[in-house]
N, C-alpha and C. Protein backbone atom coordinates (compact mmCIF):
# COMPACT_ATOMS: atom_id res chain seq x y z
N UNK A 1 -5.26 -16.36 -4.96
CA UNK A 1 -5.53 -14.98 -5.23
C UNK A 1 -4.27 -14.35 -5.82
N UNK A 2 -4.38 -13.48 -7.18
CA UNK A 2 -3.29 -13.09 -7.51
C UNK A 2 -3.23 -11.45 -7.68
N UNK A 3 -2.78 -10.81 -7.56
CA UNK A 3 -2.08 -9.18 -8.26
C UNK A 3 -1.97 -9.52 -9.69
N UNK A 4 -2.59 -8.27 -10.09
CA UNK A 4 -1.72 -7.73 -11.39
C UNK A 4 -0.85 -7.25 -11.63
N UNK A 5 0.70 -7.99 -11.78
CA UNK A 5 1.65 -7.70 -11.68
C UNK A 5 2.26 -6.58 -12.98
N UNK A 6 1.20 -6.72 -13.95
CA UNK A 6 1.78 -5.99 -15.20
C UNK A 6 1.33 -4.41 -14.87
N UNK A 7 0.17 -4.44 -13.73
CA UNK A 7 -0.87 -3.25 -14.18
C UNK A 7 0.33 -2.56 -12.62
N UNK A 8 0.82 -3.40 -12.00
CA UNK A 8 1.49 -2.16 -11.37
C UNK A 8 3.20 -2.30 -11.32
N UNK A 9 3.45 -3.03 -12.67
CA UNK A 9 4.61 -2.13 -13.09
C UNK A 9 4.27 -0.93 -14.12
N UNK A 10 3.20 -1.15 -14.92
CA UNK A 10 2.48 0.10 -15.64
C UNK A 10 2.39 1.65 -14.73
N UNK A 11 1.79 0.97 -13.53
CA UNK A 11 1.77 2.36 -12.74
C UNK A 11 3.11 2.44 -12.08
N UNK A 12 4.12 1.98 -12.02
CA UNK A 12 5.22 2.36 -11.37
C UNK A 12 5.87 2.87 -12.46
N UNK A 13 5.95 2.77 -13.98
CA UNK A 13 6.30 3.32 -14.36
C UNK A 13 5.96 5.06 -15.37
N UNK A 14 4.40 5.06 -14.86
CA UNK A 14 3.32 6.15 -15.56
C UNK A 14 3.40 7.26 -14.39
N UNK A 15 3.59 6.86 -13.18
CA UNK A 15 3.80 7.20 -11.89
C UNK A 15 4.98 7.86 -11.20
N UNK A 16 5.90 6.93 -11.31
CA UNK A 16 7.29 7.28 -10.68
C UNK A 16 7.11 6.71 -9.33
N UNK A 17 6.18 5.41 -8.91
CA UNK A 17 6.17 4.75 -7.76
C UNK A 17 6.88 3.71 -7.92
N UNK A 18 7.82 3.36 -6.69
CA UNK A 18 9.08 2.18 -7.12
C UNK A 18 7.84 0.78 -6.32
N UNK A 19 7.94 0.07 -7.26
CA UNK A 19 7.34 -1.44 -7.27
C UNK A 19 7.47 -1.68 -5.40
N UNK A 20 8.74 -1.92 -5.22
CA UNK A 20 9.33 -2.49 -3.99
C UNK A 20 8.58 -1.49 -3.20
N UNK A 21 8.73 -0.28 -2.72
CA UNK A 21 7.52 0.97 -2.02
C UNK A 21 5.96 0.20 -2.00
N UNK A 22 5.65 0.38 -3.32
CA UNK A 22 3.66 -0.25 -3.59
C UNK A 22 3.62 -1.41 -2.94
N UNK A 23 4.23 -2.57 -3.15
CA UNK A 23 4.02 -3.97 -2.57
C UNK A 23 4.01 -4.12 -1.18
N UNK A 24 5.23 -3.54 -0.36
CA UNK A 24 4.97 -3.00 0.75
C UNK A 24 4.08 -2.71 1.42
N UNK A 25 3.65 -1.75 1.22
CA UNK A 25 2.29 -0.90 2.02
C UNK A 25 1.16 -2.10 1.23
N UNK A 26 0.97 -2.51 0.19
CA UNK A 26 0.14 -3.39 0.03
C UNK A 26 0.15 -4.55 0.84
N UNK A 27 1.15 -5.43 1.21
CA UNK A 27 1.36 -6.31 1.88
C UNK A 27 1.00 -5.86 3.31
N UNK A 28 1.42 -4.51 3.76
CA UNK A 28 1.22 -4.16 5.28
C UNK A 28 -0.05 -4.18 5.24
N UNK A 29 -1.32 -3.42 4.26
CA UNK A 29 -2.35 -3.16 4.46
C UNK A 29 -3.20 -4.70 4.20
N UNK A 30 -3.02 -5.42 3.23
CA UNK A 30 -3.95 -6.92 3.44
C UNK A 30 -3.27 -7.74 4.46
N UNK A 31 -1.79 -7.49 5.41
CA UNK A 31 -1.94 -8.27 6.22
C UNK A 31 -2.94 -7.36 7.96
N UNK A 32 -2.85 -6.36 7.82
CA UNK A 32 -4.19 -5.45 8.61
C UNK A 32 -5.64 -5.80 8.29
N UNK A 33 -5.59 -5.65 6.83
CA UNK A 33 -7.31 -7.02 6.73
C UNK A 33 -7.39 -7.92 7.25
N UNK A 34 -6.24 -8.95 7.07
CA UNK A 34 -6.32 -10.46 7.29
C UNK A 34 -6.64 -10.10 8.96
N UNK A 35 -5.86 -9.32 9.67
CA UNK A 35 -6.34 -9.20 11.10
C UNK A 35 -7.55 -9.18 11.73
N UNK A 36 -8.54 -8.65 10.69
CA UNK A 36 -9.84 -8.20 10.71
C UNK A 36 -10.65 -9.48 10.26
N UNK A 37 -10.22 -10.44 9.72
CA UNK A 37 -10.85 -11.24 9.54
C UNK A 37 -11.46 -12.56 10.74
N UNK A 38 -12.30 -13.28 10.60
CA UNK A 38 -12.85 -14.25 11.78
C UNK A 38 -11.40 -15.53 11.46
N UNK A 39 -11.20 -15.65 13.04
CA UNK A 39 -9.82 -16.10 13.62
C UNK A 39 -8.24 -16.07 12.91
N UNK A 40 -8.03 -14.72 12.85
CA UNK A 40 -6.73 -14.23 12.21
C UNK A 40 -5.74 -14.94 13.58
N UNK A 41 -4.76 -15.34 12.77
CA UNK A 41 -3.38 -16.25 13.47
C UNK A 41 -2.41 -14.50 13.53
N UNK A 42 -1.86 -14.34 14.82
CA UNK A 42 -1.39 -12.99 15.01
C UNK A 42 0.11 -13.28 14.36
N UNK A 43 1.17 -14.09 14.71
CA UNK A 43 2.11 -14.72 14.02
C UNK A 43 1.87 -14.99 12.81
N UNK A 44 1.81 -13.85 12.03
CA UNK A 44 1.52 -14.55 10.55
C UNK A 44 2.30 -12.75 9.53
N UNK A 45 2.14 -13.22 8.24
CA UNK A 45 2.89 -12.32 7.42
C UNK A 45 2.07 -12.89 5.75
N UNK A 46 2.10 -11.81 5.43
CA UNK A 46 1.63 -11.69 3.81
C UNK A 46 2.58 -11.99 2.73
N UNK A 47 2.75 -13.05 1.74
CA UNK A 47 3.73 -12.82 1.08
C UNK A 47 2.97 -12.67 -0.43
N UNK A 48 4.14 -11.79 -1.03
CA UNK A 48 3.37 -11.77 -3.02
C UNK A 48 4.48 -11.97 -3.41
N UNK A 49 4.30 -13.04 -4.39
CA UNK A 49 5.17 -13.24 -5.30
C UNK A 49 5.35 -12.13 -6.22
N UNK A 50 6.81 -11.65 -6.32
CA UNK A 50 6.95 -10.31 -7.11
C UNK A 50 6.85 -10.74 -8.67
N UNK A 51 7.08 -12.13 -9.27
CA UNK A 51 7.00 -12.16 -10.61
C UNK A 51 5.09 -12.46 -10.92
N UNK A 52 5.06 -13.56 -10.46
CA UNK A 52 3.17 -13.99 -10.48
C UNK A 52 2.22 -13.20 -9.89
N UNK A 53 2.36 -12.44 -8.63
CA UNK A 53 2.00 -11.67 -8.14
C UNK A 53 0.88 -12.31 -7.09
N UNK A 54 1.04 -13.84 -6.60
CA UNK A 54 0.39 -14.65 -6.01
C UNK A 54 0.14 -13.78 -4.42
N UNK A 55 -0.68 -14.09 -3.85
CA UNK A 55 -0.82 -13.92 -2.60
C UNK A 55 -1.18 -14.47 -1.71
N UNK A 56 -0.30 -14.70 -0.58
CA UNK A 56 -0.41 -15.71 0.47
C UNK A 56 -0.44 -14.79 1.55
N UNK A 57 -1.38 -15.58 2.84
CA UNK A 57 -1.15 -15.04 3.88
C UNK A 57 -0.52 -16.86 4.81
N UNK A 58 0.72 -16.56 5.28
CA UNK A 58 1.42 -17.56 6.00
C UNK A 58 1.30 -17.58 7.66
N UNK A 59 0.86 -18.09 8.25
CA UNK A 59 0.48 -18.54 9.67
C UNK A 59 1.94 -18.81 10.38
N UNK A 60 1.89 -18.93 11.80
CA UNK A 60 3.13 -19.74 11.46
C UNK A 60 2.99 -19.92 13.68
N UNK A 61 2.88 -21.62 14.36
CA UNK A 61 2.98 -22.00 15.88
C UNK A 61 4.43 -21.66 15.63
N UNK A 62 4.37 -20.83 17.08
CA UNK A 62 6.03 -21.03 17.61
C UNK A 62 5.74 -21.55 19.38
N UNK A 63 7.10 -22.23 19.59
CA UNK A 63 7.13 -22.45 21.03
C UNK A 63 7.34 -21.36 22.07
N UNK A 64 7.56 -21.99 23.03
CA UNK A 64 8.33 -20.61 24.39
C UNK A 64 9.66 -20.15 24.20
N UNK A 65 10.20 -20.76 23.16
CA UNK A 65 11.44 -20.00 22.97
C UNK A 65 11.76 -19.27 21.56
N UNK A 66 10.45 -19.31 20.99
CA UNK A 66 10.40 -18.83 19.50
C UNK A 66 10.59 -19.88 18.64
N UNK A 67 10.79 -20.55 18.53
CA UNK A 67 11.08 -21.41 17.44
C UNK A 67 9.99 -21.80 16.91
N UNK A 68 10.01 -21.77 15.17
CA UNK A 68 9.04 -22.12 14.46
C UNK A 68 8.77 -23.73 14.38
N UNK A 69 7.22 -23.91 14.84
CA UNK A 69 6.75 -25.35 15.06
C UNK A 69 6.23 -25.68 13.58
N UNK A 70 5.65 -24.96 13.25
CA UNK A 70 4.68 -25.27 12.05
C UNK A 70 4.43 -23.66 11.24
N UNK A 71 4.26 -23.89 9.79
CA UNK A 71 3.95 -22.84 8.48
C UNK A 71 2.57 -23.60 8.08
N UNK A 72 1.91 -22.68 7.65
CA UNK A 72 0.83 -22.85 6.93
C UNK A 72 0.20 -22.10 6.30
N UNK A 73 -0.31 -22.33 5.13
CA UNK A 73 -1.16 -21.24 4.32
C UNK A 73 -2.39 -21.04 5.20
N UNK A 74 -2.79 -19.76 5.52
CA UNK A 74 -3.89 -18.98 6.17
C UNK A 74 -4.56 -18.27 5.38
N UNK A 75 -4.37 -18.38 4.27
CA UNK A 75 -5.23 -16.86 3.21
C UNK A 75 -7.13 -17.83 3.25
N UNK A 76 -7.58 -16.65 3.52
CA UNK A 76 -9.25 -16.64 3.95
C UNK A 76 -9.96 -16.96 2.57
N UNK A 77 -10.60 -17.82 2.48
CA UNK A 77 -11.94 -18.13 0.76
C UNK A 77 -11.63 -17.02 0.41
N UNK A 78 -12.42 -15.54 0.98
CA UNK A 78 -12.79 -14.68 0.20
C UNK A 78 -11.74 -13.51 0.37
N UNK A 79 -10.60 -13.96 0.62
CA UNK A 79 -9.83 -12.86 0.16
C UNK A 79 -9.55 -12.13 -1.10
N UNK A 80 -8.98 -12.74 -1.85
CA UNK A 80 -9.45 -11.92 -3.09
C UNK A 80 -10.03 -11.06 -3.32
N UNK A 81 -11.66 -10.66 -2.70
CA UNK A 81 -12.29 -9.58 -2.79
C UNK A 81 -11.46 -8.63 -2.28
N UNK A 82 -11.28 -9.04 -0.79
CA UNK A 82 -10.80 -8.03 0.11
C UNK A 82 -9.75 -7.30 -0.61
N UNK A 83 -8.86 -8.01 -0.79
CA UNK A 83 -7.35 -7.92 -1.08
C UNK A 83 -7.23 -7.17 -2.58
N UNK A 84 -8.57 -7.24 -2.96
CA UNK A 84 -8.40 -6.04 -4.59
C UNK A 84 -8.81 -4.83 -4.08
N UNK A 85 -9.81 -4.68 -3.23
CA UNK A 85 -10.24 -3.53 -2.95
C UNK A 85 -9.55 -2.72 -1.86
N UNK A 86 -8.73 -3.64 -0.98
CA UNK A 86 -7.27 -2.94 -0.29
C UNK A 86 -6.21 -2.47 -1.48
N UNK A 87 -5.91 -3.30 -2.04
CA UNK A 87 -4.84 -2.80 -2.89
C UNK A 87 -5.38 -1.52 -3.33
N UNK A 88 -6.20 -1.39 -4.20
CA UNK A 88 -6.77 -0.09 -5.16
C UNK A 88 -6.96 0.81 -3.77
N UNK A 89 -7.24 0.67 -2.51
CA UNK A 89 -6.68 2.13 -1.81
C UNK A 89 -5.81 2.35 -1.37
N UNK A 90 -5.08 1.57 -1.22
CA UNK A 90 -3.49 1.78 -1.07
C UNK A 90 -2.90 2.48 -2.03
N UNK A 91 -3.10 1.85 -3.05
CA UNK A 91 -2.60 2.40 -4.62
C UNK A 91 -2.87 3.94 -4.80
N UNK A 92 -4.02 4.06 -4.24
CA UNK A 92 -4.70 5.38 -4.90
C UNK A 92 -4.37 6.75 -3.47
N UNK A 93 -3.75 6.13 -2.32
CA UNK A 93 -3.60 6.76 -1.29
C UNK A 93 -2.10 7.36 -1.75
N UNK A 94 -1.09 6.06 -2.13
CA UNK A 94 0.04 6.78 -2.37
C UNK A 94 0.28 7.70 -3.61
N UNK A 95 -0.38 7.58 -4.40
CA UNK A 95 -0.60 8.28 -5.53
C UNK A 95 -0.99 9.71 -4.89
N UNK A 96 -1.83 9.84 -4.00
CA UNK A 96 -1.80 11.39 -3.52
C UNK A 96 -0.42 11.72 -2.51
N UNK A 97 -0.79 10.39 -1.81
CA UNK A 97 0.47 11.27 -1.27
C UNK A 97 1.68 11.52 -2.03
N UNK A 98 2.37 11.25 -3.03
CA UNK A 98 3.15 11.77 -3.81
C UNK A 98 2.67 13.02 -4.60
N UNK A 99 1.28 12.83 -5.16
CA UNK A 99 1.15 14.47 -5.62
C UNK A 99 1.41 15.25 -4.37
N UNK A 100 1.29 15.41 -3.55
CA UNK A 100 0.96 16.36 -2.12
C UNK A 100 2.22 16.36 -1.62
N UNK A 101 3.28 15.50 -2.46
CA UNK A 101 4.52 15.59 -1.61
C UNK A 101 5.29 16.36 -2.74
N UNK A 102 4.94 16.58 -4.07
CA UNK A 102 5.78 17.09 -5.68
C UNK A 102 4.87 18.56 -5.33
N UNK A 103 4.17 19.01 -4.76
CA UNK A 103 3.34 20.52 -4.54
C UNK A 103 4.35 20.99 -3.59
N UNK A 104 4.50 20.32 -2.06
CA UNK A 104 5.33 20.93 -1.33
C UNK A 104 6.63 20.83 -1.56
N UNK A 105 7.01 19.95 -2.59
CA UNK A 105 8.53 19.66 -2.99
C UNK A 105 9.02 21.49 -3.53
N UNK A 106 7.51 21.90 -4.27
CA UNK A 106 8.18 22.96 -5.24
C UNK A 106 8.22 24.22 -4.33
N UNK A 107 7.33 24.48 -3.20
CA UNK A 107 8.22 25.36 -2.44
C UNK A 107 8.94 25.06 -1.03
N UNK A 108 9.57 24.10 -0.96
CA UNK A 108 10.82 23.46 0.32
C UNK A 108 11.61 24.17 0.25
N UNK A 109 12.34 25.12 -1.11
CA UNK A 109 13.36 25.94 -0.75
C UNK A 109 12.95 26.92 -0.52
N UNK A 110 11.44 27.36 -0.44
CA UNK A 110 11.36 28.67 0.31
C UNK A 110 11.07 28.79 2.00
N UNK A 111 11.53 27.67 2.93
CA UNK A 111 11.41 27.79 3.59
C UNK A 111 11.97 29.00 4.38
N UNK A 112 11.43 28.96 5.51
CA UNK A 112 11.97 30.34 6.20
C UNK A 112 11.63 31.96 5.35
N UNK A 113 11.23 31.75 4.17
CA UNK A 113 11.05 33.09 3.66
C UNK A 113 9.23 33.35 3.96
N UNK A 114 8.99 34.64 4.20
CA UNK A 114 8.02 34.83 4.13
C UNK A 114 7.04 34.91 2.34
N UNK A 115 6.38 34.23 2.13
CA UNK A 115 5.43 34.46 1.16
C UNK A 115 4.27 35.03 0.78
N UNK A 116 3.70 35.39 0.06
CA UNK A 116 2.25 35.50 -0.30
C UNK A 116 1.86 35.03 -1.30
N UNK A 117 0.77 33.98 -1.19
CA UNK A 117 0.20 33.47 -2.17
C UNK A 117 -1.44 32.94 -1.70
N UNK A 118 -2.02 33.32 -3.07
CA UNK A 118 -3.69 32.61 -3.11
C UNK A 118 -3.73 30.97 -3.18
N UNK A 119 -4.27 30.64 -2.35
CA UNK A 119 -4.49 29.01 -2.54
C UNK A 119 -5.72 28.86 -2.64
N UNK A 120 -6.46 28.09 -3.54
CA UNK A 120 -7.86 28.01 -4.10
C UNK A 120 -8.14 26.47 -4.30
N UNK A 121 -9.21 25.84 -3.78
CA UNK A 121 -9.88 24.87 -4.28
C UNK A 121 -10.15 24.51 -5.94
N UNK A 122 -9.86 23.46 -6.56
CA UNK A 122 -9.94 23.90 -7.74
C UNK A 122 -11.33 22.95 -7.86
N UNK A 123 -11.73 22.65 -9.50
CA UNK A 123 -13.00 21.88 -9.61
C UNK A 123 -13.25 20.75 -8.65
N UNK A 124 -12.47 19.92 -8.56
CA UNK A 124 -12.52 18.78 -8.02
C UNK A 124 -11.57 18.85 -6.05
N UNK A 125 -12.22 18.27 -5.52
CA UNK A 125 -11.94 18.51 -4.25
C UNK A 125 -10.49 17.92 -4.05
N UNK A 126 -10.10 17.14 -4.75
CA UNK A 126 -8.04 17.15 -4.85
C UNK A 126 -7.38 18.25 -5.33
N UNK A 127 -8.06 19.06 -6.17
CA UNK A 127 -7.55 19.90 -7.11
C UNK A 127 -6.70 21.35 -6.37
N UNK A 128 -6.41 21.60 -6.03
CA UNK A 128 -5.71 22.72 -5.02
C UNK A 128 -4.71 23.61 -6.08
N UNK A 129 -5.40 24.96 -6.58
CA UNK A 129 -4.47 25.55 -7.08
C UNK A 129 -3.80 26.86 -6.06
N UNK A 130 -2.62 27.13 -6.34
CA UNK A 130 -1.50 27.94 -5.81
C UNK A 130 -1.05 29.10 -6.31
N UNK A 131 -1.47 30.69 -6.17
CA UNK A 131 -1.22 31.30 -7.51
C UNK A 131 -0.23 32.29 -6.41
């Protein structure tokens, strides 16, 4: 199973999301799938290759004193599905949360002051205008 590694340096750079940030929370969120899946290994970790954009989920026996017994590839047949349709909400989650963080960015220095302003729903239920 692979990432499109081109389509999200495209959005890291159309965006202003740093690569290393996206992969992250992507990796946190398909290794939270993989959990969900029938007999997820709890000792285990997601890796993507940052150039190919490969994706592995790695297993891994340890003894009573931690020590690693055995590695193994664990990624599920049908991950792939999973793992596109996690990514694209991950993707699309931080994408708001950065708009929602560049709205309150623009009044942070008015903290402490009292304001008045109209806040309105705009067409679309993201749309939030501020007058």
């Amino acid at each position: 199973m692979d990432i499109d590694m081109g389509a999200l340096r495209a959005l890291e750079r159309e965006r202003e999301i740093s690569l290393p940030v996206l992969l992250d929370a992507i990796r946190s969120a398909l290794h939270a799938a993989y959990l969900h899946t029938d007999h997820p290994v709890r000792d285990s970790e997601v890796l993507i290759d940052e150039r190919t954009g490969e994706v592995a989920v790695i297993a891994r026996e340890r003894d009573a004193d931690g020590v690693v017994l055995e590695e193994w590839d664990d990624t599920p047949e049908n991950f792939g599905r999973v793992a596109a349709s996690t990514a694209r909400q991950v993707i699309f989650q931080r994408i708001r949360d950065l708009e929602d963080d560049a709205v309150l960015g623009t009044y942070a220095d008015r903290e402490d002051d009292i304001v008045s302003v109209i806040i309105q729903q705009g067409r679309y239920p993201r749309m939030v205008l501020v007058d």
